[in-house]
Protein backbone atom coordinates (compact mmCIF):
# COMPACT_ATOMS: atom_id res chain seq x y z
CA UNK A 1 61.86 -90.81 64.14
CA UNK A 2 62.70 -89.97 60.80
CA UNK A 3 59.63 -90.24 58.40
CA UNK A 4 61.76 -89.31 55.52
CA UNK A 5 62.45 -92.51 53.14
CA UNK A 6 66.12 -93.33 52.63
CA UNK A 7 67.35 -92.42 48.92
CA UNK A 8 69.29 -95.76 48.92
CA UNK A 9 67.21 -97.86 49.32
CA UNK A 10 64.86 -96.41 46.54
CA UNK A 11 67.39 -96.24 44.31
CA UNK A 12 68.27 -99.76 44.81
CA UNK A 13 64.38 -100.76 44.27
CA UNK A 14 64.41 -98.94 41.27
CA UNK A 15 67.48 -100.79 39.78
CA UNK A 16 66.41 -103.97 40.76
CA UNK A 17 62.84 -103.41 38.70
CA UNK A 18 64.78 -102.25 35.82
CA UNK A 19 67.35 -105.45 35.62
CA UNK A 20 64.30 -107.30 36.00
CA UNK A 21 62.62 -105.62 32.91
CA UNK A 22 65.30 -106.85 30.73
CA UNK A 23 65.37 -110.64 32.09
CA UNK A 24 61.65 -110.28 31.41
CA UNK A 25 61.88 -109.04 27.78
CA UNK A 26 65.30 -111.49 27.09
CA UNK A 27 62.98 -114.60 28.05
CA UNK A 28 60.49 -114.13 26.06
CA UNK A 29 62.57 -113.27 22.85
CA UNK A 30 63.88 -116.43 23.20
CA UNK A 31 62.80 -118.72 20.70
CA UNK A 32 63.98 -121.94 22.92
CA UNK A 33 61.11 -120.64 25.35
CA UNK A 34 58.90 -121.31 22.75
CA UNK A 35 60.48 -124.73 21.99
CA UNK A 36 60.49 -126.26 25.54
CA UNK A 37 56.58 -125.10 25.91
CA UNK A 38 55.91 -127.37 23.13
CA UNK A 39 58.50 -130.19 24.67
CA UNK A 40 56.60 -129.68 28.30
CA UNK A 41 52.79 -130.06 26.80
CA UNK A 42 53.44 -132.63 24.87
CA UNK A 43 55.24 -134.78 27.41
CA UNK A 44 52.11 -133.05 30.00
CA UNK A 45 49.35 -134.30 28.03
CA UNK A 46 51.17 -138.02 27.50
CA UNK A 47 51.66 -138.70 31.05
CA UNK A 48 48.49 -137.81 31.96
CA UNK A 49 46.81 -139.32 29.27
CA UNK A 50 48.81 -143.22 30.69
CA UNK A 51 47.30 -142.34 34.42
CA UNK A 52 43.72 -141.60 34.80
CA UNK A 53 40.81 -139.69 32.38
CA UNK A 54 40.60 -137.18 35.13
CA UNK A 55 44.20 -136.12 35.15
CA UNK A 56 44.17 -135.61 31.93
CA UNK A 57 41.04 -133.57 31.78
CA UNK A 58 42.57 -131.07 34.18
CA UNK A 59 45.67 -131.11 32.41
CA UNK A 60 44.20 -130.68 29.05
CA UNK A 61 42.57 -127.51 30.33
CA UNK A 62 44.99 -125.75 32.48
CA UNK A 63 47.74 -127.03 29.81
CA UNK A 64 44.84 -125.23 27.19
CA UNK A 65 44.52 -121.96 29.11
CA UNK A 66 48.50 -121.73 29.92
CA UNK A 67 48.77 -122.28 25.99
CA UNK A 68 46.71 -118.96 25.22
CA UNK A 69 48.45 -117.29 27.05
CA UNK A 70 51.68 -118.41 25.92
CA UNK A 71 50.08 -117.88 22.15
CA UNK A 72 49.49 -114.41 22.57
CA UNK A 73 53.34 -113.56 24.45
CA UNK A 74 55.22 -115.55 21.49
CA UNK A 75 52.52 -113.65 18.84
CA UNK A 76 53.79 -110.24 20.52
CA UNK A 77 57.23 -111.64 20.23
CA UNK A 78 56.96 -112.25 16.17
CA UNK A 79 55.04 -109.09 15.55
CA UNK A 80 56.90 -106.49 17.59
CA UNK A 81 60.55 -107.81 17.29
CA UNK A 82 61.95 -106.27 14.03
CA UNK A 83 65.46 -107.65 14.91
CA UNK A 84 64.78 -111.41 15.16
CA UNK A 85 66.12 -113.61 12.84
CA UNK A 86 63.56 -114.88 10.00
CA UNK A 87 64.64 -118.47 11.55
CA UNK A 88 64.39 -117.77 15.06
CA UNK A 89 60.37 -116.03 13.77
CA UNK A 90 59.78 -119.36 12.36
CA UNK A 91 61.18 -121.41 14.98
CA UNK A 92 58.56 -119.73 17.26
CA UNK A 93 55.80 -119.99 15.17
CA UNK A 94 55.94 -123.60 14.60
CA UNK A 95 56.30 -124.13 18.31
CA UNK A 96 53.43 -121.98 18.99
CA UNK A 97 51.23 -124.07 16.36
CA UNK A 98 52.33 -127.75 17.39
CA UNK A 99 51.16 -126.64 21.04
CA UNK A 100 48.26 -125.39 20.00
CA UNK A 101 47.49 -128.67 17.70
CA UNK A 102 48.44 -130.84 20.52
CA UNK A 103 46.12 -129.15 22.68
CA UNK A 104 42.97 -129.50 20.46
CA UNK A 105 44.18 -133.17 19.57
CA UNK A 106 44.18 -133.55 23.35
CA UNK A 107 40.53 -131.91 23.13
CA UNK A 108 39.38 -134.05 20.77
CA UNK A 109 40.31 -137.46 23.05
CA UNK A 110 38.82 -136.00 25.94
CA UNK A 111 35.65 -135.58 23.83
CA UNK A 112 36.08 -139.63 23.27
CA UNK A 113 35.75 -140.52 26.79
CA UNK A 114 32.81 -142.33 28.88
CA UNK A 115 32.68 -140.44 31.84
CA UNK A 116 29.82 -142.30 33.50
């Protein structure tokens, strides 16, 4: 047997990871990321919020973490993109910051509840 790995098939694993880089970077320079984050918490955190206190406590805080983590990709995305439209910065940033309000607002009803 030949222990030897095939070039083709490295090549073609290397190609695929660099298309994939590029997808990557494309979707989060999108500023409609951004926008449907904000659509998908909000409509998250109002569901929950008509079913049951405990629903909405786990989705305030996995909706919460997912949020940070969102916060810091989109903050990368302002910072580092030089050629980004001054609309398409903003666009981002006030998506980013209704999230993040709507999260803490969330927060703050949780807070209200009688768990006992």
């Amino acid at each position: 047997m030949n222990a030897t790995p095939d070039p083709l098939v490295n090549r073609t694993c290397r190609l695929e990871r660099q298309a994939a880089q590029p997808l990557v970077k494309r979707l989060l320079s999108a500023p409609w990321v951004y926008v449907a984050w904000l659509i998908v918490v909000v409509a998250s955190l109002v569901a929950t919020y008509a079913t049951d206190p405990y629903v909405f406590g786990f989705a305030v805080f996995g909706l919460g973490a997912a949020t940070v983590v969102i916060c810091i990709a989109g903050g990368y995305f302002v910072v580092m993109n030089p050629g980004t439209s001054r609309r398409g910065r903003l666009t981002v940033l006030m998506s980013l910051l209704l999230a993040v309000a709507a999260v803490l607002k969330a927060f703050a009803i949780l807070g209200t509840f009688k768990w006992a």
